[in-house]
PDB file of N, CA and C in Angstrom:
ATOM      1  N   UNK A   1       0.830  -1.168   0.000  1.00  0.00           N
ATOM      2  CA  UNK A   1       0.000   0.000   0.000  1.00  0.00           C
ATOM      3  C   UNK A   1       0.882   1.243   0.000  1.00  0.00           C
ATOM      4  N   UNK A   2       0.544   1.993  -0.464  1.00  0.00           N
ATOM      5  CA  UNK A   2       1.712   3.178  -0.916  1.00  0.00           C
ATOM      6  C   UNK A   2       0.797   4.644   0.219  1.00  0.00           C
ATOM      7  N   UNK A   3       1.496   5.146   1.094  1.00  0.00           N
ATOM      8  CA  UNK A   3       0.886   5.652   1.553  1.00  0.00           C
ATOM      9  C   UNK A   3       2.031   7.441   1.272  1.00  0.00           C
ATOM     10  N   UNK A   4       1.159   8.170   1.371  1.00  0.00           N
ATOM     11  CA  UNK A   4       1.916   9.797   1.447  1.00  0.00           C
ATOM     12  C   UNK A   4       2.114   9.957   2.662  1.00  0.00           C
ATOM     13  N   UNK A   5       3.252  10.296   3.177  1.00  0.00           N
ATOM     14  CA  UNK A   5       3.661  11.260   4.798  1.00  0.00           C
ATOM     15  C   UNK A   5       2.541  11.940   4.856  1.00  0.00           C
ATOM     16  N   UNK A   6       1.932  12.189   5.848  1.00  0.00           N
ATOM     17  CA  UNK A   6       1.406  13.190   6.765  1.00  0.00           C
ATOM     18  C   UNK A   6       2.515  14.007   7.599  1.00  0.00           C
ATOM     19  N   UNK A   7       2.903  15.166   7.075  1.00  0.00           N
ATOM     20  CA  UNK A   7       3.957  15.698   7.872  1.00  0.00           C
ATOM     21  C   UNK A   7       3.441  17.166   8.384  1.00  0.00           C
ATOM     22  N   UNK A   8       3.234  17.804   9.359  1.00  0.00           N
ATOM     23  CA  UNK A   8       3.350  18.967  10.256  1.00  0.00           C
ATOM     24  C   UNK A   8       3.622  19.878   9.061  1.00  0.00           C
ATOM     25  N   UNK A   9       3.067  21.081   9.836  1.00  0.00           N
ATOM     26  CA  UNK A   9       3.153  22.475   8.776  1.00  0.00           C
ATOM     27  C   UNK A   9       4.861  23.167   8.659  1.00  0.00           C
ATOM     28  N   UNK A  10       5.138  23.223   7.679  1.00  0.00           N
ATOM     29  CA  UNK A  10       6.732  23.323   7.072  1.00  0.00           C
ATOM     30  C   UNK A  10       7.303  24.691   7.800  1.00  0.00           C
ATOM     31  N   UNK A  11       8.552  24.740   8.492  1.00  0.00           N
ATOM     32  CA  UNK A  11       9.191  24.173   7.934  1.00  0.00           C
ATOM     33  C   UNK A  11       9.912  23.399   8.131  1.00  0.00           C
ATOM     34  N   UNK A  12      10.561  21.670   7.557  1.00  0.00           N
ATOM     35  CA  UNK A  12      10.585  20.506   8.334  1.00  0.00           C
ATOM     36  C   UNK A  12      11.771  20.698   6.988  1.00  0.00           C
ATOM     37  N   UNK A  13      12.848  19.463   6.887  1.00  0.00           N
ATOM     38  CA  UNK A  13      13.978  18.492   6.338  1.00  0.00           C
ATOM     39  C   UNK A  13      13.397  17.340   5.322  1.00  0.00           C
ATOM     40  N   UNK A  14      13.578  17.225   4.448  1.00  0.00           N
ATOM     41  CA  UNK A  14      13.433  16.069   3.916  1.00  0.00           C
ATOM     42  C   UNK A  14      14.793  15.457   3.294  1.00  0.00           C
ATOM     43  N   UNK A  15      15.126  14.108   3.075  1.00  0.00           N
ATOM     44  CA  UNK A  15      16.479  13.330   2.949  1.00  0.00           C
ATOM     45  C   UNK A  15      15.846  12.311   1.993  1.00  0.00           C
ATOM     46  N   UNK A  16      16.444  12.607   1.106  1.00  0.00           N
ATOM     47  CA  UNK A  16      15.873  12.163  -0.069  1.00  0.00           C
ATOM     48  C   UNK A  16      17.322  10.908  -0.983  1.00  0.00           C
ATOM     49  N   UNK A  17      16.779   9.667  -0.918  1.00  0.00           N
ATOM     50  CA  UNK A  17      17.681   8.395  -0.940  1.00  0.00           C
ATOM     51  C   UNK A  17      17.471   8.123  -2.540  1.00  0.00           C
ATOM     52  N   UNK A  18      18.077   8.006  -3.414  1.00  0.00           N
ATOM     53  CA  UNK A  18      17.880   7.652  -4.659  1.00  0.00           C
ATOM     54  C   UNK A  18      19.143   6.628  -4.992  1.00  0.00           C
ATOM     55  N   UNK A  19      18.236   5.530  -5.289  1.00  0.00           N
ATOM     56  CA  UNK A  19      19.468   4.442  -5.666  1.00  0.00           C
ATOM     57  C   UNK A  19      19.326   3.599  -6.614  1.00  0.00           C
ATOM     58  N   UNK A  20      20.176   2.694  -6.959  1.00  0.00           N
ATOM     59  CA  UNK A  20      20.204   1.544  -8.289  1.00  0.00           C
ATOM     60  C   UNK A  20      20.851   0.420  -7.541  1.00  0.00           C
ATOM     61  N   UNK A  21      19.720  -0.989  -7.467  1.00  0.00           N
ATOM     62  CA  UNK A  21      20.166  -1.918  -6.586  1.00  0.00           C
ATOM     63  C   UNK A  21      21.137  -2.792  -7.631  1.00  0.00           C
ATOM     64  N   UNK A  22      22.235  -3.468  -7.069  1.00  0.00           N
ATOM     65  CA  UNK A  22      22.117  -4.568  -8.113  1.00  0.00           C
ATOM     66  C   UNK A  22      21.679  -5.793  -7.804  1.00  0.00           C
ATOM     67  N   UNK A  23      22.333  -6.790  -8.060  1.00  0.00           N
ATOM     68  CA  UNK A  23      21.300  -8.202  -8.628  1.00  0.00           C
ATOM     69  C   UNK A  23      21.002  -8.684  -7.161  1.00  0.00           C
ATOM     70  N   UNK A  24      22.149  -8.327  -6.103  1.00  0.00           N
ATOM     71  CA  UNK A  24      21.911  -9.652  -4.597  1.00  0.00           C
ATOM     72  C   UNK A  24      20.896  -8.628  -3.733  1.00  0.00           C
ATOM     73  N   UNK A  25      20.238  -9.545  -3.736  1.00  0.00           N
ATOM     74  CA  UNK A  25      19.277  -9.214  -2.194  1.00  0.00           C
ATOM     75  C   UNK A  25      18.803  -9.993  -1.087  1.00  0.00           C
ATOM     76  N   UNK A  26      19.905 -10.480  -0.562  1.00  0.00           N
ATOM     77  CA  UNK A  26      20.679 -11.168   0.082  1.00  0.00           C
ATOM     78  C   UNK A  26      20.077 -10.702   1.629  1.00  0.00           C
ATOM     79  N   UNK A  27      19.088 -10.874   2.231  1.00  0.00           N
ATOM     80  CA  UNK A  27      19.087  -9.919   3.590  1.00  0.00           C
ATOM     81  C   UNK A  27      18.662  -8.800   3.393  1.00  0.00           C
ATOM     82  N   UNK A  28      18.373  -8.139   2.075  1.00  0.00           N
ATOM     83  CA  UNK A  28      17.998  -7.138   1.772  1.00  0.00           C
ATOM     84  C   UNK A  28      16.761  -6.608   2.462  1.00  0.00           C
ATOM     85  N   UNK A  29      15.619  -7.385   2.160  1.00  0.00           N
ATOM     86  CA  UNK A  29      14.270  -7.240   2.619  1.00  0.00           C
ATOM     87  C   UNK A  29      14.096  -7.602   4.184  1.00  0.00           C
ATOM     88  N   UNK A  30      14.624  -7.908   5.011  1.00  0.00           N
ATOM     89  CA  UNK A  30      14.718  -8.168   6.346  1.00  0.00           C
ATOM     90  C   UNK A  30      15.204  -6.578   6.666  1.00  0.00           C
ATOM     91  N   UNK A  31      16.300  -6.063   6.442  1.00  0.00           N
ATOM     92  CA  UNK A  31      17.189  -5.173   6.846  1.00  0.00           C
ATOM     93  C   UNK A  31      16.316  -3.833   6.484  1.00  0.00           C
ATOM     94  N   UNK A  32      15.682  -4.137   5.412  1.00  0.00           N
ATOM     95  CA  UNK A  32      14.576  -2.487   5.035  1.00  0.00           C
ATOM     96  C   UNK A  32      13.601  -2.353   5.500  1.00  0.00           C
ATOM     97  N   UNK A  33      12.799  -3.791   6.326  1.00  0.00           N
ATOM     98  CA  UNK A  33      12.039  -3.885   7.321  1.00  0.00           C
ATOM     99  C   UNK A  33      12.699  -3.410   8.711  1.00  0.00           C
ATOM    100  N   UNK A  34      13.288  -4.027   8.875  1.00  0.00           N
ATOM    101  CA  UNK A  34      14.193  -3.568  10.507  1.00  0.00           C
ATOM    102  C   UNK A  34      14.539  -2.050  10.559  1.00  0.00           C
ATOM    103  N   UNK A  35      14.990  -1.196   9.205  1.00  0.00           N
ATOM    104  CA  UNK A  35      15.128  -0.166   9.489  1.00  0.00           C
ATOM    105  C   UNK A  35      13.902   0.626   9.262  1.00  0.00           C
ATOM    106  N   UNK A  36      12.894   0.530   8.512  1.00  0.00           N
ATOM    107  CA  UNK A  36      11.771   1.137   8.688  1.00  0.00           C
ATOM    108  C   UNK A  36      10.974   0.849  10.259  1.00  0.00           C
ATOM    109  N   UNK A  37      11.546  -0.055  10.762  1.00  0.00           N
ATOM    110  CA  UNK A  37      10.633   0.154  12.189  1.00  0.00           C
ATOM    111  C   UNK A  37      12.039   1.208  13.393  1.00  0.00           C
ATOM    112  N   UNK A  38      12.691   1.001  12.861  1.00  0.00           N
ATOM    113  CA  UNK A  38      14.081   1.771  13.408  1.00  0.00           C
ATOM    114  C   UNK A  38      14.086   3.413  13.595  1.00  0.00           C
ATOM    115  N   UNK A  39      13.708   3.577  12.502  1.00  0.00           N
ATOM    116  CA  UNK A  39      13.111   5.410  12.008  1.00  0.00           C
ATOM    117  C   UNK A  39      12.537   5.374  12.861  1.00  0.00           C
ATOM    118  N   UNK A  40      11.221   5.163  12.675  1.00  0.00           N
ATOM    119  CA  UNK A  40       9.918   5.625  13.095  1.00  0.00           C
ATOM    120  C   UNK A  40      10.062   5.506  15.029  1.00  0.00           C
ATOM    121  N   UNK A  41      10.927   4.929  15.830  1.00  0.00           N
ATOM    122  CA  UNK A  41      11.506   5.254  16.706  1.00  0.00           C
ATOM    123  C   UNK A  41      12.430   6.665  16.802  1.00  0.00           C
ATOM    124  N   UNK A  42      12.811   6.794  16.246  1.00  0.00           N
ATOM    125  CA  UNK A  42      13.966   8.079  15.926  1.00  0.00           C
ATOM    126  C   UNK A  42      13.363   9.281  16.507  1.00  0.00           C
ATOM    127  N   UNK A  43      13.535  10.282  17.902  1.00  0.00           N
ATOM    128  CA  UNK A  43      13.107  11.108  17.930  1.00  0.00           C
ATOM    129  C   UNK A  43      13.741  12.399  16.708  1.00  0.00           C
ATOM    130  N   UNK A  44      12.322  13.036  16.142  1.00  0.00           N
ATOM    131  CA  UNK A  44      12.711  14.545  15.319  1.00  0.00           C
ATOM    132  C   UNK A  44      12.091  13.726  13.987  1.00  0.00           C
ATOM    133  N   UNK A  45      11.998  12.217  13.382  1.00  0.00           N
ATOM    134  CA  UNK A  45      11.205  11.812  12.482  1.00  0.00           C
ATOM    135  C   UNK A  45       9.511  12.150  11.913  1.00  0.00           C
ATOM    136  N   UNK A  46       9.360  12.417  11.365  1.00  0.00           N
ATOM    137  CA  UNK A  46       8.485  12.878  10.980  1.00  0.00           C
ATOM    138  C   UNK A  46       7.131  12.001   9.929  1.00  0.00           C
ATOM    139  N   UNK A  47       8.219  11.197   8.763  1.00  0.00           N
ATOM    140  CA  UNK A  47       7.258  10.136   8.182  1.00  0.00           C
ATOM    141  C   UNK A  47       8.255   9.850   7.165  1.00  0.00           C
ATOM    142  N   UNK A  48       7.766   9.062   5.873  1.00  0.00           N
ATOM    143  CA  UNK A  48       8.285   8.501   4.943  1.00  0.00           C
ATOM    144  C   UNK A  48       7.691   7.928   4.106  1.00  0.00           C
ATOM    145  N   UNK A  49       8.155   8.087   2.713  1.00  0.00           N
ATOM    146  CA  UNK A  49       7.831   7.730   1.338  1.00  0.00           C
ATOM    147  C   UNK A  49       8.591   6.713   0.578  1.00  0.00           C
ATOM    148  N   UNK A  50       8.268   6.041  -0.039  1.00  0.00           N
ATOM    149  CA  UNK A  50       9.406   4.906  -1.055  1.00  0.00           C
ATOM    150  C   UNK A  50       8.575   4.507  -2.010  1.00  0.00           C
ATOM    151  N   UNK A  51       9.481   4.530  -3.375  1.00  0.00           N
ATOM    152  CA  UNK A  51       8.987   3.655  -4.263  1.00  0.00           C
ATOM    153  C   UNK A  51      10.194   3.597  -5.416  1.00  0.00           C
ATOM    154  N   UNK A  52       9.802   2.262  -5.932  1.00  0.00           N
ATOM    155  CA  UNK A  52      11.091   1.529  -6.655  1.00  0.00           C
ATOM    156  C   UNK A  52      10.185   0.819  -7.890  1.00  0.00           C
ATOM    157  N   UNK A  53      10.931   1.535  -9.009  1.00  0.00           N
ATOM    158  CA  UNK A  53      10.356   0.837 -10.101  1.00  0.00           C
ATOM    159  C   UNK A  53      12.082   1.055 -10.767  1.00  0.00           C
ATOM    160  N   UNK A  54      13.008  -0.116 -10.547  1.00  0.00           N
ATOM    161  CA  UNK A  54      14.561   0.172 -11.182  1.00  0.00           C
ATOM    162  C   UNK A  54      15.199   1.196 -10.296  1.00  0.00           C
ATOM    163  N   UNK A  55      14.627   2.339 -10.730  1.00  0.00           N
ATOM    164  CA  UNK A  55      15.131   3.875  -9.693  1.00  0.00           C
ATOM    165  C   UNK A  55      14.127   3.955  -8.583  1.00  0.00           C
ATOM    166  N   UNK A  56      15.332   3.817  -7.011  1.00  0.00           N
ATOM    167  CA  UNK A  56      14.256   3.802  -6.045  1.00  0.00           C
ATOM    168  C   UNK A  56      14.800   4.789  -5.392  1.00  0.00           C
ATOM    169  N   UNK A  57      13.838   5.609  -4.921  1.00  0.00           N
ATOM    170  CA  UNK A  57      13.289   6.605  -4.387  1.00  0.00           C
ATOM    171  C   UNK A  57      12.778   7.065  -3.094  1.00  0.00           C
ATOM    172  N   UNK A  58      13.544   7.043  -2.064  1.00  0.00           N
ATOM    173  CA  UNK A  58      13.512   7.269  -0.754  1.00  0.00           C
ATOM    174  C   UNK A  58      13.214   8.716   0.134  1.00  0.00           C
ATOM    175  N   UNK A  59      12.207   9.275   0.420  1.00  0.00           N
ATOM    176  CA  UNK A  59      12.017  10.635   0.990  1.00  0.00           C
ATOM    177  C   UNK A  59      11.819  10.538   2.641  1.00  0.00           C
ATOM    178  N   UNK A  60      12.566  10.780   3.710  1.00  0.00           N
ATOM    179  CA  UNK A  60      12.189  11.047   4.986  1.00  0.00           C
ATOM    180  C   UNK A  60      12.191  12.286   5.175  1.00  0.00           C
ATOM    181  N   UNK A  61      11.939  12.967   6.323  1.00  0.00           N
ATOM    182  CA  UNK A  61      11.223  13.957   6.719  1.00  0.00           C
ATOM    183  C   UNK A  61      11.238  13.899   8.288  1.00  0.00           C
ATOM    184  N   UNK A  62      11.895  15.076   8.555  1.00  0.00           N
ATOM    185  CA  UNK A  62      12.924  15.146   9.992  1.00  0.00           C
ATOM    186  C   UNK A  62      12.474  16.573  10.435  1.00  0.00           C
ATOM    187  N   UNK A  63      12.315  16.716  11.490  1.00  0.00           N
ATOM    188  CA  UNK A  63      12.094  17.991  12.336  1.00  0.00           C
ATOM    189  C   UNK A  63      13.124  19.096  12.560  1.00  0.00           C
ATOM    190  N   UNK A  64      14.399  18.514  12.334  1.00  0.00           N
ATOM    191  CA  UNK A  64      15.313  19.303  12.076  1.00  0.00           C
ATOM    192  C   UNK A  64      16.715  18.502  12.098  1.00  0.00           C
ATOM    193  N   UNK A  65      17.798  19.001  11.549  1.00  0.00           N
ATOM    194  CA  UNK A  65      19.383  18.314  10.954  1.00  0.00           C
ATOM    195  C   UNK A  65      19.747  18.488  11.693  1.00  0.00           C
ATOM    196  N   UNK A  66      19.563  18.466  13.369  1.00  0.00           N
ATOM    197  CA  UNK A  66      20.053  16.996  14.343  1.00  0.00           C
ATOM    198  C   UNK A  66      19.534  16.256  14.326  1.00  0.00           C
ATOM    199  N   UNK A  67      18.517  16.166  14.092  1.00  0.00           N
ATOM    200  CA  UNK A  67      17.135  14.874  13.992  1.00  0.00           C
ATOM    201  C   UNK A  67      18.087  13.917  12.814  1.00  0.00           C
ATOM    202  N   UNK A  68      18.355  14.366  11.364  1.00  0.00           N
ATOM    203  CA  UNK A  68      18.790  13.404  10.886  1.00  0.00           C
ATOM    204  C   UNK A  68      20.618  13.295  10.893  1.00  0.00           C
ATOM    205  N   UNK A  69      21.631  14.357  11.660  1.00  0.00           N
ATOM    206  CA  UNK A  69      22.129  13.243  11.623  1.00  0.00           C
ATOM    207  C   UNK A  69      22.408  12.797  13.383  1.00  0.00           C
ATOM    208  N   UNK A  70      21.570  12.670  14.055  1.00  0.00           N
ATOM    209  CA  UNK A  70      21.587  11.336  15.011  1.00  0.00           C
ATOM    210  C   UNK A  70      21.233   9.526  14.175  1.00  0.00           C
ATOM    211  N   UNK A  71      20.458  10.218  13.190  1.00  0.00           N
ATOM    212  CA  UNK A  71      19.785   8.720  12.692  1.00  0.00           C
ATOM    213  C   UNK A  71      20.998   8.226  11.656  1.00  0.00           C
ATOM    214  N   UNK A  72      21.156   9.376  10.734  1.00  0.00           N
ATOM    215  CA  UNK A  72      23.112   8.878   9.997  1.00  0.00           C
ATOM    216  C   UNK A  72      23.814   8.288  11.474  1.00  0.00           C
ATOM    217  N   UNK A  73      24.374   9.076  12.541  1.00  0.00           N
ATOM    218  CA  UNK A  73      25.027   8.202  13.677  1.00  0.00           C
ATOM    219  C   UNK A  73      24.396   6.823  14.423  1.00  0.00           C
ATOM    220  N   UNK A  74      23.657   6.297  13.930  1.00  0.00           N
ATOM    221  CA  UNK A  74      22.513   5.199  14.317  1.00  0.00           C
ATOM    222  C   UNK A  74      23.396   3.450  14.196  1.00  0.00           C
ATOM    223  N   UNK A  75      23.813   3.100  15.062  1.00  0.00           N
ATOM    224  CA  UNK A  75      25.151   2.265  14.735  1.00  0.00           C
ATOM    225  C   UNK A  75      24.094   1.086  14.100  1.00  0.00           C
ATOM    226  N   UNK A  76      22.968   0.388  14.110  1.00  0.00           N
ATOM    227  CA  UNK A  76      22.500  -0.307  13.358  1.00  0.00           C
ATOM    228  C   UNK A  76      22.145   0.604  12.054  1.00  0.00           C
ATOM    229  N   UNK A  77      21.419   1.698  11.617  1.00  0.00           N
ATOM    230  CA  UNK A  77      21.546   2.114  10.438  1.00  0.00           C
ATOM    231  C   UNK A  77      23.061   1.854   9.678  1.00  0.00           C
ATOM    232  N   UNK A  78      24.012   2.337  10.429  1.00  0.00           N
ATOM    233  CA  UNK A  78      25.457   2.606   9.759  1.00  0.00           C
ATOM    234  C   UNK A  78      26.033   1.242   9.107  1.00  0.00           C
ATOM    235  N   UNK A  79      25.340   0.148   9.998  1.00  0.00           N
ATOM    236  CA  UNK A  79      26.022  -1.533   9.651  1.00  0.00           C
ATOM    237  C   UNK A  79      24.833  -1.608   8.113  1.00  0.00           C
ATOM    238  N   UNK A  80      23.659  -0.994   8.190  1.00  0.00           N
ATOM    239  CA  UNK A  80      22.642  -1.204   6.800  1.00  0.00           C
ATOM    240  C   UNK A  80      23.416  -0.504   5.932  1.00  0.00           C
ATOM    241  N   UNK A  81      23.932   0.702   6.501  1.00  0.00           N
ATOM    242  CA  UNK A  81      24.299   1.556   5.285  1.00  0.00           C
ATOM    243  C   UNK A  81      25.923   0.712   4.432  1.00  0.00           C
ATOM    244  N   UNK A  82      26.513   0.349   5.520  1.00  0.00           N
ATOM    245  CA  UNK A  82      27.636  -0.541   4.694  1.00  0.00           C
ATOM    246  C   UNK A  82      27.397  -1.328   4.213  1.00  0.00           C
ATOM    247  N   UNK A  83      26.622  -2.185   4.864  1.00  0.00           N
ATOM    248  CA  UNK A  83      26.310  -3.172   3.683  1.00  0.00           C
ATOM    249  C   UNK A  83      25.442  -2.955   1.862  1.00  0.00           C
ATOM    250  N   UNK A  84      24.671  -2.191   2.125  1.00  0.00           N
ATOM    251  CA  UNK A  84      24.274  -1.091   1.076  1.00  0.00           C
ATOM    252  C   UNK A  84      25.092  -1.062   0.118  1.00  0.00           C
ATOM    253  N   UNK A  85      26.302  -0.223   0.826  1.00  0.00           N
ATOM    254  CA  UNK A  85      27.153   0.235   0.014  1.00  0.00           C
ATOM    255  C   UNK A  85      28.254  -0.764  -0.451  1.00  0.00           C
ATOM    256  N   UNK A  86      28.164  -2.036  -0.068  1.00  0.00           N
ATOM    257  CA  UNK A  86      29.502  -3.085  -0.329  1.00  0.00           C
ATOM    258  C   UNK A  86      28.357  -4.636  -1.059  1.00  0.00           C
ATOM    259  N   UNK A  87      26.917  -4.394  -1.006  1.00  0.00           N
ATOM    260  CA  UNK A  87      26.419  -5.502  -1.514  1.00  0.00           C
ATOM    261  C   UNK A  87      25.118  -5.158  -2.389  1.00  0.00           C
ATOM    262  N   UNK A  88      24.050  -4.224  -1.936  1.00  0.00           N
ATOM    263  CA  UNK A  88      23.045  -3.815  -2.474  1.00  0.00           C
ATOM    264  C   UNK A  88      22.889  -2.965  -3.331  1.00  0.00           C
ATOM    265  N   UNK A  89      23.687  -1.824  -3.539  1.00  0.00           N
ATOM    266  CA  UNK A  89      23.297  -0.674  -4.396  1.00  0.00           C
ATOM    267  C   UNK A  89      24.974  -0.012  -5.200  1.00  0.00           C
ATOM    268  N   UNK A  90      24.394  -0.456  -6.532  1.00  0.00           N
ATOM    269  CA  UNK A  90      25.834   0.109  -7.217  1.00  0.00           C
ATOM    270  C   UNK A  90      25.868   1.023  -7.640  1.00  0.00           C
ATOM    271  N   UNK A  91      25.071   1.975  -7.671  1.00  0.00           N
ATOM    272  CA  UNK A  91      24.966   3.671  -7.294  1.00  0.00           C
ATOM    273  C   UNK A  91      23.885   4.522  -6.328  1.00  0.00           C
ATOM    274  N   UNK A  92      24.200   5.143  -5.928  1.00  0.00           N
ATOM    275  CA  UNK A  92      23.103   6.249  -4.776  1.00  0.00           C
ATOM    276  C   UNK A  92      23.803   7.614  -4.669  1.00  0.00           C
ATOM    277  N   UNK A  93      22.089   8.169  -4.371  1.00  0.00           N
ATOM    278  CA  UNK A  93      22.874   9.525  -3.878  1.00  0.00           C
ATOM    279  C   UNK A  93      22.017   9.554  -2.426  1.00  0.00           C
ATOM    280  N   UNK A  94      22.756  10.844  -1.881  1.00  0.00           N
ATOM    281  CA  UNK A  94      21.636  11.652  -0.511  1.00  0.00           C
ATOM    282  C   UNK A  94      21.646  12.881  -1.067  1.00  0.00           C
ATOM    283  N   UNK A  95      20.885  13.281  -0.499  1.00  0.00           N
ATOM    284  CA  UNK A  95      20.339  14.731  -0.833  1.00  0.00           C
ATOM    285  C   UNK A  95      19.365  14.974   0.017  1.00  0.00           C
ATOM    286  N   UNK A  96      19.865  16.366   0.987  1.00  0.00           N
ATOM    287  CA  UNK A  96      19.204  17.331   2.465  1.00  0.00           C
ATOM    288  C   UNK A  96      18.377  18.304   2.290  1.00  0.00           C
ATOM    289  N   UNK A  97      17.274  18.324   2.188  1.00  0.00           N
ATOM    290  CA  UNK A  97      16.614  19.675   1.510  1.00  0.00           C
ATOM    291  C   UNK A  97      15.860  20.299   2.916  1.00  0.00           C
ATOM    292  N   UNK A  98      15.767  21.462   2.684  1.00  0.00           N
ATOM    293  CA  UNK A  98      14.646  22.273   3.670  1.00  0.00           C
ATOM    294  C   UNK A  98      13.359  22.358   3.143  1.00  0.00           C
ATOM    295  N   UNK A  99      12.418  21.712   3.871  1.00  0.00           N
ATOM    296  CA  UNK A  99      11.031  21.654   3.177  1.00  0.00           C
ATOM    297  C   UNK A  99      10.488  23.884   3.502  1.00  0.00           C
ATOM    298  N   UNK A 100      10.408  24.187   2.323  1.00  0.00           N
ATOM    299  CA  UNK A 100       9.946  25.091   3.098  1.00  0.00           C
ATOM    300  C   UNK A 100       7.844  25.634   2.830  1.00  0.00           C
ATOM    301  N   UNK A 101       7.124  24.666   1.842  1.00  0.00           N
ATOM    302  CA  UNK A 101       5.959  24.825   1.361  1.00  0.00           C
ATOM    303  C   UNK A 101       5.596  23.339   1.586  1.00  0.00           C
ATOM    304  N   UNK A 102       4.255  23.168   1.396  1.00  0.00           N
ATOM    305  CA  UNK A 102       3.636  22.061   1.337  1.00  0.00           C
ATOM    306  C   UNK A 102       2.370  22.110   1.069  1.00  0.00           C
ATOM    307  N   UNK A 103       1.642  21.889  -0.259  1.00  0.00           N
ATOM    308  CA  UNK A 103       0.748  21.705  -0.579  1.00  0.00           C
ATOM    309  C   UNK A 103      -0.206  20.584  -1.423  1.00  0.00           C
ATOM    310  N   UNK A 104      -1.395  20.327  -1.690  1.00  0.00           N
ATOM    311  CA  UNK A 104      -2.003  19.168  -2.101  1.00  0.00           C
ATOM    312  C   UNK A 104      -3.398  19.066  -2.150  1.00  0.00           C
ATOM    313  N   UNK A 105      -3.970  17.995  -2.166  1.00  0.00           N
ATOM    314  CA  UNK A 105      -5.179  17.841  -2.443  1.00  0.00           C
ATOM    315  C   UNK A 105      -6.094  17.460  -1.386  1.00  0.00           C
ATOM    316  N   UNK A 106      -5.409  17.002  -0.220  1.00  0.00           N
ATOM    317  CA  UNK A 106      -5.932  16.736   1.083  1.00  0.00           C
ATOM    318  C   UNK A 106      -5.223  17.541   2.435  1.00  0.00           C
TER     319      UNK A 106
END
């Protein structure tokens, strides 16, 4: 089920994950479960978006940049993020934005 953040009136952080997996997914789907319940513990989190069709597409949404990087310093995130980076994804970026508008249909 694909759901939109509900996020608080701006102005909030969003961290925006864009990647290209390759072929092993090896632990993959355990580890993106474990860290999606991991966040949402995270005080200063706010909500989150994903979707992967080839190019996947990661948006969180943080109360403010200590909020995210305590969760970058997150020693189980940091063991996901290496492995990420040494088995799952043969390119990514990050990218820190300041939400400063927010508008829509609901």
């Amino acid at each position: 089920m694909t759901i939109i953040a509900d996020t608080p009136e701006p102005p909030c952080y969003a961290v925006i994950f864009t990647s290209l997996r390759t072929g092993d997914d090896n632990g993959y789907d355990n580890i993106a479960v474990q860290m999606l319940e991991l966040v949402q513990e995270q005080p200063g989190f706010l909500g989150i978006e994903s979707a992967r069709d080839g190019l996947g597409i990661t948006v969180s949404y943080w109360q403010d940049l200590a909020a995210i990087r305590a969760w970058k310093a997150n020693v189980e995130h940091q063991e996901a993020q290496h492995r990420g980076k040494q088995q799952w994804y043969s390119d990514y970026r990050v990218r820190i934005c300041r939400v400063e508008r927010e508008y829509g249909l609901s």
